[in-house]
C-alpha atoms as a PDB file:
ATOM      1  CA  UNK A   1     112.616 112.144  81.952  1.00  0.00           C
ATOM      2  CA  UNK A   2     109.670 114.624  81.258  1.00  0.00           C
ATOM      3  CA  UNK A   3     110.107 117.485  83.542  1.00  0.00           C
ATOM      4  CA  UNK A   4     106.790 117.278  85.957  1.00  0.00           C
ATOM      5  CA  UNK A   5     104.674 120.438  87.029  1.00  0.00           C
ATOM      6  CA  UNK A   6     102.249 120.490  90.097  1.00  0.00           C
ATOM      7  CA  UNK A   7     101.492 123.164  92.408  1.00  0.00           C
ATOM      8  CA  UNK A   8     101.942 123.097  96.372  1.00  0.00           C
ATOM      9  CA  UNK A   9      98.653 122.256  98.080  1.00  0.00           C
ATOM     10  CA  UNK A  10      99.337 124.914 100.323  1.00  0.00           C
ATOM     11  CA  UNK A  11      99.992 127.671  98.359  1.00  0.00           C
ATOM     12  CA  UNK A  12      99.935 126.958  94.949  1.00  0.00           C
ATOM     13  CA  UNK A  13     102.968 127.834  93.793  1.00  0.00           C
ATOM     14  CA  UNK A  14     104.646 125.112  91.393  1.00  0.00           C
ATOM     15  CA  UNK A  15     106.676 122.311  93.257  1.00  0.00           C
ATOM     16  CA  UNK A  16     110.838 122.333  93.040  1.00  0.00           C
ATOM     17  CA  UNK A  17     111.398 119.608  89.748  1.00  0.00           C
ATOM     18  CA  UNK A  18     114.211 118.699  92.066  1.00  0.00           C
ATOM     19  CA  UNK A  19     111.898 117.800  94.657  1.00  0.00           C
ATOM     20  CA  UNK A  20     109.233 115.949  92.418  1.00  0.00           C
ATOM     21  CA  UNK A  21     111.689 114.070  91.137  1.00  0.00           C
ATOM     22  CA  UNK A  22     113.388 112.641  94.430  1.00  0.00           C
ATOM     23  CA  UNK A  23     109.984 112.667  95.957  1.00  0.00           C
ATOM     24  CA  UNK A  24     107.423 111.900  93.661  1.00  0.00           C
ATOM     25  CA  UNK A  25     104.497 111.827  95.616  1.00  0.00           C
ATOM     26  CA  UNK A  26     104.809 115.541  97.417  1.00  0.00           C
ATOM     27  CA  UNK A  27     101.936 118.195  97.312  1.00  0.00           C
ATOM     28  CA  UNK A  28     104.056 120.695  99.163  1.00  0.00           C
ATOM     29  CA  UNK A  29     106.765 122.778  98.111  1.00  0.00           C
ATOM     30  CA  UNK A  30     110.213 122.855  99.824  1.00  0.00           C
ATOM     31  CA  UNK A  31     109.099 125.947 102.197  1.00  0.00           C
ATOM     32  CA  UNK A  32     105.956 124.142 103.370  1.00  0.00           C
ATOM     33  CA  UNK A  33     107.172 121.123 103.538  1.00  0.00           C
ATOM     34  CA  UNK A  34     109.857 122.501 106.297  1.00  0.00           C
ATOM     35  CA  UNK A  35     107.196 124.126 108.035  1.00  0.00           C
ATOM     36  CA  UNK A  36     105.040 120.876 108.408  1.00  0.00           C
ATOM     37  CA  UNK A  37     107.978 119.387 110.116  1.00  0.00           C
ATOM     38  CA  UNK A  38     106.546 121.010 113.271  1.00  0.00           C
ATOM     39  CA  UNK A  39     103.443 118.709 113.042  1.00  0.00           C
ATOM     40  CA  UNK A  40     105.372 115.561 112.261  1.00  0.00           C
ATOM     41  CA  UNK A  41     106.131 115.259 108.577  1.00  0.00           C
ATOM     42  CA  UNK A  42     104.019 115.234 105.229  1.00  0.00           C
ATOM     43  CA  UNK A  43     103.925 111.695 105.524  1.00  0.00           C
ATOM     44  CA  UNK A  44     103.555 109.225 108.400  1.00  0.00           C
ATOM     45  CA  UNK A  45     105.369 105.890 108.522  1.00  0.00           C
ATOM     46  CA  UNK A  46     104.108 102.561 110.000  1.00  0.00           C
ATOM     47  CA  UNK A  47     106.166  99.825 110.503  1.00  0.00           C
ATOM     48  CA  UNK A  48     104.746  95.937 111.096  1.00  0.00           C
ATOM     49  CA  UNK A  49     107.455  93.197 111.799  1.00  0.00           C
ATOM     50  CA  UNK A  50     106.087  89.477 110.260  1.00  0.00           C
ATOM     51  CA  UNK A  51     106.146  86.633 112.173  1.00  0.00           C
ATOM     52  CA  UNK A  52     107.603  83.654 111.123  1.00  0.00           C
ATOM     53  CA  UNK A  53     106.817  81.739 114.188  1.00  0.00           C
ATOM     54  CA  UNK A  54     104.523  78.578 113.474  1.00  0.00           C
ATOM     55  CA  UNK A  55     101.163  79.302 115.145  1.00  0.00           C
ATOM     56  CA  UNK A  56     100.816  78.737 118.983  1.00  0.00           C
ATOM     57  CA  UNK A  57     104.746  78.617 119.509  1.00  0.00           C
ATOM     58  CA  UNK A  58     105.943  80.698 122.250  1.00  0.00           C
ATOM     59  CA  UNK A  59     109.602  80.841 120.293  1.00  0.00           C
ATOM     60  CA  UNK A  60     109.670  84.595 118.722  1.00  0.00           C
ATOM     61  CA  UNK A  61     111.003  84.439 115.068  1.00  0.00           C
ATOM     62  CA  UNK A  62     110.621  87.514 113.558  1.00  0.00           C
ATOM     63  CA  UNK A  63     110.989  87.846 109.652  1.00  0.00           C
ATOM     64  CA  UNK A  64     111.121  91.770 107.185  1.00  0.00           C
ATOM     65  CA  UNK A  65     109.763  94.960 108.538  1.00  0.00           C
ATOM     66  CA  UNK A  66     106.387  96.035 106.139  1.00  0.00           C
ATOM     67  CA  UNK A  67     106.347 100.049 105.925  1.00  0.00           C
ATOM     68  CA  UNK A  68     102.772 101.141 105.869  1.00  0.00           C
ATOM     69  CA  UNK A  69     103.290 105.609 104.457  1.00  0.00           C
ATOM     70  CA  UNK A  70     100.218 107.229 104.140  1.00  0.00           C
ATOM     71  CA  UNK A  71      99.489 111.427 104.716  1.00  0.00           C
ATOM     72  CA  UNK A  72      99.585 113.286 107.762  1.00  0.00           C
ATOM     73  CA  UNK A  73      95.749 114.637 106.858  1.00  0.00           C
ATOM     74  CA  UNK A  74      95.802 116.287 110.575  1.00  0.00           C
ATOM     75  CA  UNK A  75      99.602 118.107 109.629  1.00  0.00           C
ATOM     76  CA  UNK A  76      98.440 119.238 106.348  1.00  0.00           C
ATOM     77  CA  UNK A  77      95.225 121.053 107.589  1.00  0.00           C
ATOM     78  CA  UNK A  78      96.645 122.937 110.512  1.00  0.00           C
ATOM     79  CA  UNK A  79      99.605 123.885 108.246  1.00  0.00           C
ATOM     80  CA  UNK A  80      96.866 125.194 105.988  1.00  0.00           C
ATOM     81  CA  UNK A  81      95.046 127.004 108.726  1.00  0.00           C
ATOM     82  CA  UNK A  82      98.265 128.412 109.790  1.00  0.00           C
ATOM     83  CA  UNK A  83      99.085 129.802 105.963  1.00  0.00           C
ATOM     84  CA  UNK A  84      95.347 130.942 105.872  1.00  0.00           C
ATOM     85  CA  UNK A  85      95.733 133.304 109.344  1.00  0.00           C
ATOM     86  CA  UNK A  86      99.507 134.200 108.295  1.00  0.00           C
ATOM     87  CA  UNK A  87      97.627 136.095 104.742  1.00  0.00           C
ATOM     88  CA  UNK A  88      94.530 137.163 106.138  1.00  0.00           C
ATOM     89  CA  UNK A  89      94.072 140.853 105.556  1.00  0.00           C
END
């Protein structure tokens, strides 16, 4: 496997291979990806359960779990307000 370079959206600096490879679609490095913990995650999970009951029934038949993941857009800018105070002058 080609060895992958991208920086951290936070602060630039190039992104663990380690962690590119076990989680391909990170734009944070292993610090900042810690600190966005505190603002629940780089990535948000949904979860919908189908229903397999026929339409009107009142039995509940419930069928797979579909996981929705898309990015915590309000995490990632406070976490970049908060490395943006933490260098200022």
């Amino acid at each position: 496997m080609a060895e992958q370079s991208r920086p951290c959206e936070i602060c630039g600096r190039p992104i663990e291979p380690e962690r590119l490879e076990l989680l391909a679609d990170t734009r944070l490095c292993g610090e900042h990806a810690r600190q966005i913990g505190k603002y629940g995650g780089e990535f948000v999970l949904t979860g919908t359960q189908a229903s397999l009951a026929k339409g009107g029934s009142l039995k509940r038949n419930y069928g797979d779990v579909s996981v929705a993941k898309r990015r915590n857009g309000e995490g990632l800018q406070r976490l970049r307000e908060d490395f943006q105070r933490a260098n200022e002058g």
